[in-house]
N, C-alpha and C. Protein backbone atom coordinates (compact mmCIF):
# COMPACT_ATOMS: atom_id res chain seq x y z
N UNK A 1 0.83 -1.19 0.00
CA UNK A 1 0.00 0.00 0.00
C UNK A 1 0.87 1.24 0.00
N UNK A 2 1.99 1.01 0.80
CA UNK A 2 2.68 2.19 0.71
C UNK A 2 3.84 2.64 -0.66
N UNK A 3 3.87 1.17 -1.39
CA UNK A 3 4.39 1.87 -2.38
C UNK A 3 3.45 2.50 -3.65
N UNK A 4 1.84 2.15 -3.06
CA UNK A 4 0.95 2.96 -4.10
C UNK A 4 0.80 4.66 -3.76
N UNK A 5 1.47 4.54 -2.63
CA UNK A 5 0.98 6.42 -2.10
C UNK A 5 0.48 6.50 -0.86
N UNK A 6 -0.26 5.11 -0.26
CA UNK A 6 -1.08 5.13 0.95
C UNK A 6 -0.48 5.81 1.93
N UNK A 7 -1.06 6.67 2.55
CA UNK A 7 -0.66 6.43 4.13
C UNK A 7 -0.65 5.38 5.02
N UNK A 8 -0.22 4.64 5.94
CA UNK A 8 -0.42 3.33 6.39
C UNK A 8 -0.62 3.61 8.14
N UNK A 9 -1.66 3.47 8.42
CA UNK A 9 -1.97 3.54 10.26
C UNK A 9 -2.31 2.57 10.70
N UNK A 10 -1.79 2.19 11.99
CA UNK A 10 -1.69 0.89 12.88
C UNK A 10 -2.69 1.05 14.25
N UNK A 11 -2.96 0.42 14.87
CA UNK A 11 -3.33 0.38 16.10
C UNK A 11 -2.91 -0.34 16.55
N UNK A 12 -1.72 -0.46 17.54
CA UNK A 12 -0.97 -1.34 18.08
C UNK A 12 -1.02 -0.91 19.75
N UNK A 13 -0.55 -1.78 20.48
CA UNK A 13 -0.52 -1.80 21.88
C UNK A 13 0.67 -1.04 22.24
N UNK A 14 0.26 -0.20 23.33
CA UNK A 14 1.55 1.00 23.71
C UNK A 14 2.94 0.28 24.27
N UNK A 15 3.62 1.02 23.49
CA UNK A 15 4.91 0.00 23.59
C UNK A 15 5.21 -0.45 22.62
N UNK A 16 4.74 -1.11 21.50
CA UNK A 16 4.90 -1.97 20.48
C UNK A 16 5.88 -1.31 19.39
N UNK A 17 7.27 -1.26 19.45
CA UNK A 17 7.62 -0.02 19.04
C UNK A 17 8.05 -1.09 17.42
N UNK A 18 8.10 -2.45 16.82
CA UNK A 18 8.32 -3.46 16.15
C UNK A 18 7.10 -2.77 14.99
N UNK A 19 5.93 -2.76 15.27
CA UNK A 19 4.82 -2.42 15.05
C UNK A 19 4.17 -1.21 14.40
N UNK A 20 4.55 -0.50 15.09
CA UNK A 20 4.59 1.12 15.09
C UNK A 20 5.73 1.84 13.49
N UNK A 21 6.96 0.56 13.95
CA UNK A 21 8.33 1.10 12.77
C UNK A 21 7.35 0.57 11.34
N UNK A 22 6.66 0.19 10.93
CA UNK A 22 5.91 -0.58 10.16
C UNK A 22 5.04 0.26 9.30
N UNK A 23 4.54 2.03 9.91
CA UNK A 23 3.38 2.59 9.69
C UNK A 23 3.73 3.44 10.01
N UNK A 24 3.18 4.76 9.08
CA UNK A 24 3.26 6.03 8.85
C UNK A 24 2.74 6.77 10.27
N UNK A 25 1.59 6.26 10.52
CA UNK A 25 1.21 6.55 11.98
C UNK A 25 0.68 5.81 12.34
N UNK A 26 0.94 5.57 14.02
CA UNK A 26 0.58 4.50 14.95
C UNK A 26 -0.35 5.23 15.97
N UNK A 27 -1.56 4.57 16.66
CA UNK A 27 -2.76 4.79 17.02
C UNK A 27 -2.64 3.97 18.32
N UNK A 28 -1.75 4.14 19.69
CA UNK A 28 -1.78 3.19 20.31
C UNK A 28 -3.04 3.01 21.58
N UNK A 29 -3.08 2.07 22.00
CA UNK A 29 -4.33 1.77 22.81
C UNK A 29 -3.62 0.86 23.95
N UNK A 30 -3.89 0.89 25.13
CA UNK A 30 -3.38 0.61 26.59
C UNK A 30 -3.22 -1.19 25.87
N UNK A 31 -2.35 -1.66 27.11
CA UNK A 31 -2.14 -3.59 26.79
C UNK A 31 -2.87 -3.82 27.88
N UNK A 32 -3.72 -4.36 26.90
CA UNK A 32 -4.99 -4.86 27.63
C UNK A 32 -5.32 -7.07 27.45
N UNK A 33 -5.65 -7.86 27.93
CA UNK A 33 -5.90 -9.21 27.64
C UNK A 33 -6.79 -9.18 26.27
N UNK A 34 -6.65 -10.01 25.59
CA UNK A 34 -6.71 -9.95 24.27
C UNK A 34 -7.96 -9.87 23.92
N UNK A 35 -9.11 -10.53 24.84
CA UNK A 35 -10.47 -10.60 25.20
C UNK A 35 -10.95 -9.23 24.57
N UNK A 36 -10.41 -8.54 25.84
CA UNK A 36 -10.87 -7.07 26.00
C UNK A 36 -9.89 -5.88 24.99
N UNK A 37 -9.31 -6.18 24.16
CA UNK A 37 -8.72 -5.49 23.60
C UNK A 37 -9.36 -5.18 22.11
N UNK A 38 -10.25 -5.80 21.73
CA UNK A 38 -11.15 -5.77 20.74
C UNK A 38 -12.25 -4.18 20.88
N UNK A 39 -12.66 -4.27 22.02
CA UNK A 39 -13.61 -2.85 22.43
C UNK A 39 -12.49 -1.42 22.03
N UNK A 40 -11.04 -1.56 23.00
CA UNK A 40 -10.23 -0.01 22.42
C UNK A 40 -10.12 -0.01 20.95
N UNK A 41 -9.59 -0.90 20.78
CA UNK A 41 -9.60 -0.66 19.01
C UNK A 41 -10.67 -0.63 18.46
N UNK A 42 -11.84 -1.34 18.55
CA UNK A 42 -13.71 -0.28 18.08
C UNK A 42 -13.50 1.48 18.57
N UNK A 43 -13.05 1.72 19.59
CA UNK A 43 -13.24 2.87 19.51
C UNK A 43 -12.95 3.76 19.31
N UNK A 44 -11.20 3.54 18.77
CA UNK A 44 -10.36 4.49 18.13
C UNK A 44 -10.59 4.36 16.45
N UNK A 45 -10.75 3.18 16.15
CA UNK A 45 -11.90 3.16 14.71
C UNK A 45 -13.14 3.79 14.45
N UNK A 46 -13.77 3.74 15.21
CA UNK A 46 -15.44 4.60 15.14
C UNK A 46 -14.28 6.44 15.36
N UNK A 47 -14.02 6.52 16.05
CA UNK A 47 -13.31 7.96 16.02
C UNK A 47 -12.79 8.41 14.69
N UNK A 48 -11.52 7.14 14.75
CA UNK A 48 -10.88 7.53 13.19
C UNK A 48 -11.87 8.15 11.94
N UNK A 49 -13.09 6.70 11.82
CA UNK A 49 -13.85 7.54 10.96
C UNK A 49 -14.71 8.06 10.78
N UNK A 50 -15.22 8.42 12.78
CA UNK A 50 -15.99 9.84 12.31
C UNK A 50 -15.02 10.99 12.00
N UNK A 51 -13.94 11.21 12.21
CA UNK A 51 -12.94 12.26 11.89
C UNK A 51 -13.15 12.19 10.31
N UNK A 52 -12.62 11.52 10.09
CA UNK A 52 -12.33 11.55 8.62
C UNK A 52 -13.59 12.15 7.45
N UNK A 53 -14.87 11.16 7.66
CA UNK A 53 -15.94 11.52 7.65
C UNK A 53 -16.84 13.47 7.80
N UNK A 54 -16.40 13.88 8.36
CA UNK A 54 -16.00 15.55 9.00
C UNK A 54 -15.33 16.02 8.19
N UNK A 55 -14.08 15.79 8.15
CA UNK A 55 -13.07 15.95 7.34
C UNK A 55 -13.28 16.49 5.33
N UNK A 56 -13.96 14.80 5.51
CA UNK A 56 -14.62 15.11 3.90
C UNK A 56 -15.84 15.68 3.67
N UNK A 57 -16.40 16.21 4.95
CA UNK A 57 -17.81 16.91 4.65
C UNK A 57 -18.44 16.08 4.49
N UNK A 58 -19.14 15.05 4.94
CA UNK A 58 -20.03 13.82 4.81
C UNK A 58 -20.99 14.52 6.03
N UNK A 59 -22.36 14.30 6.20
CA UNK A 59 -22.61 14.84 7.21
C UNK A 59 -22.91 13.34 8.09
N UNK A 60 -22.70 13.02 9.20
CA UNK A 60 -22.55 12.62 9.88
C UNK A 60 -24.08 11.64 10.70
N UNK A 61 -24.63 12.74 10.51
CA UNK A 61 -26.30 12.49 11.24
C UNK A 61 -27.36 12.16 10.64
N UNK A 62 -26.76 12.04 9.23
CA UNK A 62 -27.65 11.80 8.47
C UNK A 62 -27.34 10.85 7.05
N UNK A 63 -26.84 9.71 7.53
CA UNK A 63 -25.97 8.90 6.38
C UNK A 63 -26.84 8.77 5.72
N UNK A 64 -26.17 8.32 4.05
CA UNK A 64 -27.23 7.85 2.78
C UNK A 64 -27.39 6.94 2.77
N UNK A 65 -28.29 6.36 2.06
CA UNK A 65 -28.41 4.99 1.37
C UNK A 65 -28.96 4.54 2.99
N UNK A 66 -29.87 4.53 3.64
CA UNK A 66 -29.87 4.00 4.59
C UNK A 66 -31.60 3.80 4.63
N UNK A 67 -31.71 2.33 4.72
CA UNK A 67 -33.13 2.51 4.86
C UNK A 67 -34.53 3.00 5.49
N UNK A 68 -35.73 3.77 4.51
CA UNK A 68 -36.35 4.20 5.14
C UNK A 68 -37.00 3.45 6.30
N UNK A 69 -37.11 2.51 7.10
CA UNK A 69 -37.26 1.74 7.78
C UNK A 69 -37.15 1.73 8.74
N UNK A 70 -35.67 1.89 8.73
CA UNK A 70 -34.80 2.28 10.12
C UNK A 70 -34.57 3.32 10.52
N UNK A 71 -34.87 4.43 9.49
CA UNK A 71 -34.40 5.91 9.74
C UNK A 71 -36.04 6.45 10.29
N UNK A 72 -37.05 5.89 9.98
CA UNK A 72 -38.21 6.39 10.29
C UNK A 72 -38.53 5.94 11.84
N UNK A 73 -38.82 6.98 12.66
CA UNK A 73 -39.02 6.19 13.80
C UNK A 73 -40.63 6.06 14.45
């Protein structure tokens, strides 16, 4: 990916410095049992792309393509 242009971002466990050398930017999240380590990384993902999302002017509160169904309450 990175020799197409990508930027490359990780979410690795703090400390992981093997990991981190790997990626343009690293996103670290506490070392947690592996169980529970699934939830920090959901939530620095849901962040990442509501940022990004913002970013590109997407509005946020009101996604497309989404059925009238679910959006009707």
């Amino acid at each position: 990916m990175r020799e197409q242009g990508a930027t490359v971002i990780c979410i690795a466990n703090l400390g992981d410095k093997a990991v981190a050398a790997l990626a343009d930017e690293c996103i670290f999240v506490p070392q947690l049992p592996e169980r529970h380590l699934i939830y920090a990384e959901t939530v620095c993902l849901q962040l990442l792309s509501y940022c990004f999302a913002v970013q590109a002017g997407i509005d946020v509160d009101n996604p497309r393509n989404l059925v009238k169904s679910v959006a009707v309450e």
